[in-house]
PDB file of N, CA and C in Angstrom:
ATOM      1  N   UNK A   1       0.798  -1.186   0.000  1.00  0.00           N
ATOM      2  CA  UNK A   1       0.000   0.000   0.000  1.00  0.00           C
ATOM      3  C   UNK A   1       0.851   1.265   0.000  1.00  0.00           C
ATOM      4  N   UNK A   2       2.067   0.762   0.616  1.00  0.00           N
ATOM      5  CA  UNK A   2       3.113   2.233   0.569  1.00  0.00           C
ATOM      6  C   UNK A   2       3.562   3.180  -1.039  1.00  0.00           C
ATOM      7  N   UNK A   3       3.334   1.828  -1.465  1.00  0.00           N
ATOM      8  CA  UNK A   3       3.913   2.024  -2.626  1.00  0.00           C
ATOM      9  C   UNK A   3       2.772   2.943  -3.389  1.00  0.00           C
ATOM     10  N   UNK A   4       1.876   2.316  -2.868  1.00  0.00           N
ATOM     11  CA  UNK A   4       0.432   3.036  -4.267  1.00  0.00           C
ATOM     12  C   UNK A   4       0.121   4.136  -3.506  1.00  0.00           C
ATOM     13  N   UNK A   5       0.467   4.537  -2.240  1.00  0.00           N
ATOM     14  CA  UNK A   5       0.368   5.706  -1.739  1.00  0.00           C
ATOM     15  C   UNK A   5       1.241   6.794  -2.378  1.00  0.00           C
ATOM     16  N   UNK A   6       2.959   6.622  -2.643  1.00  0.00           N
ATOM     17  CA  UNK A   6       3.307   7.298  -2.911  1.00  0.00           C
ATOM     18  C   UNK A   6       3.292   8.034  -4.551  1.00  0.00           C
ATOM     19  N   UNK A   7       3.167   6.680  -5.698  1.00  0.00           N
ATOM     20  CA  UNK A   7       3.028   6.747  -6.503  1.00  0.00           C
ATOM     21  C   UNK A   7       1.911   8.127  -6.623  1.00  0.00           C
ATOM     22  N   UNK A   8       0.161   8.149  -6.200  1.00  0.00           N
ATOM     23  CA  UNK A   8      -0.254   8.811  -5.765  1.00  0.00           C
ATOM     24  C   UNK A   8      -0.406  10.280  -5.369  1.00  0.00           C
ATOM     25  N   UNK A   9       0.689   9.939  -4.242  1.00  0.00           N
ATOM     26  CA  UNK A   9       1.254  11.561  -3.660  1.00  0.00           C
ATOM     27  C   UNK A   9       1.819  12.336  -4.795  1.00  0.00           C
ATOM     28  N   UNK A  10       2.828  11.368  -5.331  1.00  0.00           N
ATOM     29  CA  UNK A  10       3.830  11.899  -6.920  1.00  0.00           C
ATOM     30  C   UNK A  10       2.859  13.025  -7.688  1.00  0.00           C
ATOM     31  N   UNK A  11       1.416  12.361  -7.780  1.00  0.00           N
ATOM     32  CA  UNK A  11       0.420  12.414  -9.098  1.00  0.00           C
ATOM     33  C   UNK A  11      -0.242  13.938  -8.579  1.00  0.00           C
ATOM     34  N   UNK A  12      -0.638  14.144  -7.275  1.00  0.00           N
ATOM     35  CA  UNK A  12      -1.990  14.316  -6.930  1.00  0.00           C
ATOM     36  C   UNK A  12      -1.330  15.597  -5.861  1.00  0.00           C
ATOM     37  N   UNK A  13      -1.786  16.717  -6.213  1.00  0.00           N
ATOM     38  CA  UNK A  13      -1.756  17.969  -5.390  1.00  0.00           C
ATOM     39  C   UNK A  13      -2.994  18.146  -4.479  1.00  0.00           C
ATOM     40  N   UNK A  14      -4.366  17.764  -4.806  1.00  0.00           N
ATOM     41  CA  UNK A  14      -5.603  17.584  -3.960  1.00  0.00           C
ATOM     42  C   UNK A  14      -6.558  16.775  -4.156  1.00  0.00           C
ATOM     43  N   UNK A  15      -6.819  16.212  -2.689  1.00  0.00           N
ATOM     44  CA  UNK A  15      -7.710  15.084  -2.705  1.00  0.00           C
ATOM     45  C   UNK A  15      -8.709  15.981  -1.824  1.00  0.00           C
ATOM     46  N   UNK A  16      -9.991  15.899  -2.040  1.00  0.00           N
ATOM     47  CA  UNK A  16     -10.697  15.886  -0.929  1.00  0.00           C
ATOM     48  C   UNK A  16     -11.276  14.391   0.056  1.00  0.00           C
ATOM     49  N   UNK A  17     -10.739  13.841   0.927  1.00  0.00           N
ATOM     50  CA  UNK A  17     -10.857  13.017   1.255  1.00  0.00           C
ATOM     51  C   UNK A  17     -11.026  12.931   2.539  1.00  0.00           C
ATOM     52  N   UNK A  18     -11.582  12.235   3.466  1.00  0.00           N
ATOM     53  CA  UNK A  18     -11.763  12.483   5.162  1.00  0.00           C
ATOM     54  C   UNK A  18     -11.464  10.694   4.800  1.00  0.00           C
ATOM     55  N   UNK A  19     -10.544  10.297   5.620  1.00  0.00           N
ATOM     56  CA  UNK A  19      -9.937   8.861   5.701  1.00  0.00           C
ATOM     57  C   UNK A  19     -10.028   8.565   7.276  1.00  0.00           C
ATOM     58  N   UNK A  20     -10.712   7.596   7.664  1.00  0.00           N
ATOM     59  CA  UNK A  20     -10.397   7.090   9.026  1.00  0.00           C
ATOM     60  C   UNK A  20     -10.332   5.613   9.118  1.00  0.00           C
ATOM     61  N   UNK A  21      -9.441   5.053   9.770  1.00  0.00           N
ATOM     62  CA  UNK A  21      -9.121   4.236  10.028  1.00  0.00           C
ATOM     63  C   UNK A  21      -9.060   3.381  11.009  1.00  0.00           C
ATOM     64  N   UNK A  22      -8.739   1.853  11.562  1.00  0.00           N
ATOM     65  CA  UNK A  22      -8.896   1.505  12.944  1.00  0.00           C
ATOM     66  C   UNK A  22      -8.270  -0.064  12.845  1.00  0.00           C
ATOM     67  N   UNK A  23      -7.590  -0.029  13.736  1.00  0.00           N
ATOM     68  CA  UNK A  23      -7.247  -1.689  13.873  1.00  0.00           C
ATOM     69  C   UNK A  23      -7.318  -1.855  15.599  1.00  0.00           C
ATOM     70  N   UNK A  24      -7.267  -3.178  15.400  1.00  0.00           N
ATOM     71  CA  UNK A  24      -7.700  -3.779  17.148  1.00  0.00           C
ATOM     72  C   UNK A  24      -6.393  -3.916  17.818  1.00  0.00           C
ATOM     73  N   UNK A  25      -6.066  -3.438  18.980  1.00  0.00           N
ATOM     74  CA  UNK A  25      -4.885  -3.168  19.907  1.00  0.00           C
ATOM     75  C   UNK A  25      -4.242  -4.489  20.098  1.00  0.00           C
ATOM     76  N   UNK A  26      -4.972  -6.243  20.007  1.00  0.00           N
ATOM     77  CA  UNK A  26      -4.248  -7.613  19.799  1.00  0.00           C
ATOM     78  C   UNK A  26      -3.707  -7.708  18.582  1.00  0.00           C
ATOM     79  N   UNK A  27      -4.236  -7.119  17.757  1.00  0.00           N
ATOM     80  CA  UNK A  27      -3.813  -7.780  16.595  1.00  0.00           C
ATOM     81  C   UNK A  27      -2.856  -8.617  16.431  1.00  0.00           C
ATOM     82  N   UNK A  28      -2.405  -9.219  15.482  1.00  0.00           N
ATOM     83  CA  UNK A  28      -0.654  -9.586  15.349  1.00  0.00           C
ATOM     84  C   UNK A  28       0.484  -8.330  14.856  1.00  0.00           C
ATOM     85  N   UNK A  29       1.173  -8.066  16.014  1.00  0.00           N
ATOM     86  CA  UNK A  29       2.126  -7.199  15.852  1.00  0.00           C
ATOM     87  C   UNK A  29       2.683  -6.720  14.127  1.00  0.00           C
ATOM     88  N   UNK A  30       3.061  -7.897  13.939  1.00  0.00           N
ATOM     89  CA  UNK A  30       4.104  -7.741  12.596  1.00  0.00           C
ATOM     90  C   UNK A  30       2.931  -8.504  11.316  1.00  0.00           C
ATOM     91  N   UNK A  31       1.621  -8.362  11.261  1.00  0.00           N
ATOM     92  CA  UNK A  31       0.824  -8.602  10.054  1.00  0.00           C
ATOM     93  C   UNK A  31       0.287  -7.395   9.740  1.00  0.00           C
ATOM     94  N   UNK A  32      -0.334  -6.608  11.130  1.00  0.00           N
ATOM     95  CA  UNK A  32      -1.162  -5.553  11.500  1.00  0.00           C
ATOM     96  C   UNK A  32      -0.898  -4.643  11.821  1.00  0.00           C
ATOM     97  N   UNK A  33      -0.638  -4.900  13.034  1.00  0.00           N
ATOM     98  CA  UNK A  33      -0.361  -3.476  13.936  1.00  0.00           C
ATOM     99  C   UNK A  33       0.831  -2.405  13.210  1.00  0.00           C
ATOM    100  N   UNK A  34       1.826  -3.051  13.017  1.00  0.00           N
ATOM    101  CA  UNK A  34       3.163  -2.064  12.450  1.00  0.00           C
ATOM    102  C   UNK A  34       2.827  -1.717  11.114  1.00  0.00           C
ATOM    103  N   UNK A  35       2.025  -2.146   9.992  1.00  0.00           N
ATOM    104  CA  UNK A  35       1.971  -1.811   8.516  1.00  0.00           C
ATOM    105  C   UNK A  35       1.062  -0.911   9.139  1.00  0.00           C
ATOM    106  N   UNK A  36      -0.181  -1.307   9.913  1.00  0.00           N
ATOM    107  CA  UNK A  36      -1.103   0.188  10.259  1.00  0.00           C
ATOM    108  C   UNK A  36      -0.312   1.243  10.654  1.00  0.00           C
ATOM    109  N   UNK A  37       0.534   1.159  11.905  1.00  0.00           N
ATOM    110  CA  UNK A  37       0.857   2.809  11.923  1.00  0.00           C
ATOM    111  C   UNK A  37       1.656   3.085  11.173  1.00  0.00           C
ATOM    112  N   UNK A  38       2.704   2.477  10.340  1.00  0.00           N
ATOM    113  CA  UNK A  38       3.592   2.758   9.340  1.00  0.00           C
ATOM    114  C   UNK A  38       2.508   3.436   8.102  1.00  0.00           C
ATOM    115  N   UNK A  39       1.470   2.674   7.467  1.00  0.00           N
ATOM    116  CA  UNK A  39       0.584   3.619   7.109  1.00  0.00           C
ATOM    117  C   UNK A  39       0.111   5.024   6.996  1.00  0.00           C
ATOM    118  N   UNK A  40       0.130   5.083   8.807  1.00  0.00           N
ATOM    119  CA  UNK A  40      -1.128   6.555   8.907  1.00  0.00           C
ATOM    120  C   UNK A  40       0.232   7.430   8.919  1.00  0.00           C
ATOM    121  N   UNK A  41       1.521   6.700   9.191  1.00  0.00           N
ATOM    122  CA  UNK A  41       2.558   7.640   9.458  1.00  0.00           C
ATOM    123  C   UNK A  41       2.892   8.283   7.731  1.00  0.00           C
ATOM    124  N   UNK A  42       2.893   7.561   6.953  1.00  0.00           N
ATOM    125  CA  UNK A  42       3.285   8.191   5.615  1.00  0.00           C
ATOM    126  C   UNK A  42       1.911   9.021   5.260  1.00  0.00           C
ATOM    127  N   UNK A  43       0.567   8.934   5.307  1.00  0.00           N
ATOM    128  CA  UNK A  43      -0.247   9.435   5.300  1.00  0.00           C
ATOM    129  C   UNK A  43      -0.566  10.999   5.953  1.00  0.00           C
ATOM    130  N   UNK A  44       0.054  10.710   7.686  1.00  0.00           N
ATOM    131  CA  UNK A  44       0.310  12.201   7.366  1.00  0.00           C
ATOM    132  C   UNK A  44       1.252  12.979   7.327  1.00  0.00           C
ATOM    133  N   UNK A  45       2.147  12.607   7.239  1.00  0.00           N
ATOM    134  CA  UNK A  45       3.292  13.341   6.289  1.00  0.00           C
ATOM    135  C   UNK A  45       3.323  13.646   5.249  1.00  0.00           C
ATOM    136  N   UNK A  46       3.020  12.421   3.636  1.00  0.00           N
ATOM    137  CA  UNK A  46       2.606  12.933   2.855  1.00  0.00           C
ATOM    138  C   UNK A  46       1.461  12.921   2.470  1.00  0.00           C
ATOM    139  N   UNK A  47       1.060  14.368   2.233  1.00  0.00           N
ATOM    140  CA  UNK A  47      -0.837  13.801   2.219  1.00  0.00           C
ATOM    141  C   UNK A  47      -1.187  15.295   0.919  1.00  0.00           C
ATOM    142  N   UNK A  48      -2.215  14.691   0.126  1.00  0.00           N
ATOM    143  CA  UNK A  48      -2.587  16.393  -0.949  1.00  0.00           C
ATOM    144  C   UNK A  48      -3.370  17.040  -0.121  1.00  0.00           C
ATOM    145  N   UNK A  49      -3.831  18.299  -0.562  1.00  0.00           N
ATOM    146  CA  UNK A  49      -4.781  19.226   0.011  1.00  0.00           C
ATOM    147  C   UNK A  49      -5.819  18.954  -0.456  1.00  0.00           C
ATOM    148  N   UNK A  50      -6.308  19.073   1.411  1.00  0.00           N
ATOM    149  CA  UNK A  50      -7.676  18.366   1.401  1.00  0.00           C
ATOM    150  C   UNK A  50      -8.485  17.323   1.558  1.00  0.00           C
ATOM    151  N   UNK A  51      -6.600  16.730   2.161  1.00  0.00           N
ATOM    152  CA  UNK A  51      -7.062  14.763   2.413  1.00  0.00           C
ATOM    153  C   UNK A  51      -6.618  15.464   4.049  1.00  0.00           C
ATOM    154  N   UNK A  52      -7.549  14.427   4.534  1.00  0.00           N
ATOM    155  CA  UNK A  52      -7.090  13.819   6.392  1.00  0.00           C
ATOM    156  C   UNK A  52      -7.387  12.648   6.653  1.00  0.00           C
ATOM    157  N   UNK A  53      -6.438  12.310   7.496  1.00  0.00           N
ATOM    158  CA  UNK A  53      -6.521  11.263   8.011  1.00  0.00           C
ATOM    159  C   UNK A  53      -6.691  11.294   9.716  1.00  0.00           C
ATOM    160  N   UNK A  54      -7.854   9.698   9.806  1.00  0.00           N
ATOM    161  CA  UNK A  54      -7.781  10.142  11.419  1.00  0.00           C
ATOM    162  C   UNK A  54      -7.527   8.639  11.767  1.00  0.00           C
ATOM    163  N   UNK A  55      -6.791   8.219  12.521  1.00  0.00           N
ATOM    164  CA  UNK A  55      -6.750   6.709  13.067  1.00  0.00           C
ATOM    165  C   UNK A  55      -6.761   6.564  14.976  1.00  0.00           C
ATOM    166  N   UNK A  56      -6.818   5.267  14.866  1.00  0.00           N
ATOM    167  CA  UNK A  56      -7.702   5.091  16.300  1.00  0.00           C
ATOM    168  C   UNK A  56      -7.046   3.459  16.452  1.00  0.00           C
ATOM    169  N   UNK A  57      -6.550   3.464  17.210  1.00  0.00           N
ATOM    170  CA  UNK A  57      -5.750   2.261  18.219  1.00  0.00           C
ATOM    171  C   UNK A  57      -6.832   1.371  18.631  1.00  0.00           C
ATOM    172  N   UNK A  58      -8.163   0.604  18.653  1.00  0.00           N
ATOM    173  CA  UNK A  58      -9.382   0.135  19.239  1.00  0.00           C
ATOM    174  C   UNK A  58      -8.834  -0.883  20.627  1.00  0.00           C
ATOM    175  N   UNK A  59      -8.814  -0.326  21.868  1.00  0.00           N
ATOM    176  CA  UNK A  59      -8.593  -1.371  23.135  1.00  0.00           C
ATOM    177  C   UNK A  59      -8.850  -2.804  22.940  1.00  0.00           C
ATOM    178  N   UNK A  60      -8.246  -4.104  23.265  1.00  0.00           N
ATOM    179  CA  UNK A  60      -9.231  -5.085  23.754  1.00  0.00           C
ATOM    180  C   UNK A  60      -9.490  -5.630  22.362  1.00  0.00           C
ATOM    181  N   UNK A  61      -9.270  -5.321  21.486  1.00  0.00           N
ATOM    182  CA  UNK A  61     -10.115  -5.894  20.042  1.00  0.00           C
ATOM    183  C   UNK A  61      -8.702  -6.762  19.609  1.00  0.00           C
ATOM    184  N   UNK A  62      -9.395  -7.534  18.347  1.00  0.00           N
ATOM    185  CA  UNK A  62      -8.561  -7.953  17.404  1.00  0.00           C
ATOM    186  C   UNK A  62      -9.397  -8.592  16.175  1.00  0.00           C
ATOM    187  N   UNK A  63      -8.983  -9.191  15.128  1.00  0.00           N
ATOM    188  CA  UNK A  63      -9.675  -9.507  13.815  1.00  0.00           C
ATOM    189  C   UNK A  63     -11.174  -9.898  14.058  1.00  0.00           C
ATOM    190  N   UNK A  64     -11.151 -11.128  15.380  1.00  0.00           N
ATOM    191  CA  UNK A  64     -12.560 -11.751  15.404  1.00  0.00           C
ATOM    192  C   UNK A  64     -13.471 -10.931  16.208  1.00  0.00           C
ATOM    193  N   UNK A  65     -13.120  -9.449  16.510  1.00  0.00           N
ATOM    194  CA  UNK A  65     -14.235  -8.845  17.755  1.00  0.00           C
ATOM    195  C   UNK A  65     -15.394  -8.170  17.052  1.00  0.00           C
ATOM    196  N   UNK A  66     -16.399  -8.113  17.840  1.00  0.00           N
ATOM    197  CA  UNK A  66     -17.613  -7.765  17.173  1.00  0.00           C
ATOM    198  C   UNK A  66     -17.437  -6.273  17.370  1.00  0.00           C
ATOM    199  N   UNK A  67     -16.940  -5.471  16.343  1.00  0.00           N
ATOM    200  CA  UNK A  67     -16.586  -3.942  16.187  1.00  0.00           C
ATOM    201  C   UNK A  67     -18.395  -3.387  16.924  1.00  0.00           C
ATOM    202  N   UNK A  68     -19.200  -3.837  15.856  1.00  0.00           N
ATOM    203  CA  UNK A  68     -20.655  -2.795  16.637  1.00  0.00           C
ATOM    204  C   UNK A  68     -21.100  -2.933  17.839  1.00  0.00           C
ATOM    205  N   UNK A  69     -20.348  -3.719  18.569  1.00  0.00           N
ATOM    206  CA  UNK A  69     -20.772  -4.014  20.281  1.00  0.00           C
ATOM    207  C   UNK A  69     -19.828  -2.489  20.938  1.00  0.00           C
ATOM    208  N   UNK A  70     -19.268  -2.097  20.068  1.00  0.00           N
ATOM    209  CA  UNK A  70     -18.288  -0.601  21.101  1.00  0.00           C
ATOM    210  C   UNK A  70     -18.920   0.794  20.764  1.00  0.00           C
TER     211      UNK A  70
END
């Protein structure tokens, strides 16, 4: 995804975009958790005008949790 992000960034001076995001705080470290914040980290650093990003750490969760019970 890094990749098609930057390619992207290369292209694109403005996005209007509201991006939010979320992974579960068990996850598996090195499938999940680290590509997510490595993610939101290039995201907001490089980002066009008019994109945001918002991400959210979810407590207690992981792949199998029932997200609409929170």
């Amino acid at each position: 995804m890094i990749g098609l992000e930057s390619m992207l960034s290369a292209k694109t001076t403005e996005l209007h975009v509201d991006l939010y995001v979320t992974v579960g705080e068990n996850e598996d470290p090195h499938r999940f958790l680290h590509p997510f914040k490595r993610l939101v980290k290039v995201l907001e650093e490089r980002h066009p005008r008019g994109f945001s990003v918002k991400s959210f750490l979810e407590p207690g969760k992981d792949h199998s949790a029932d997200w609409e019970s929170t």
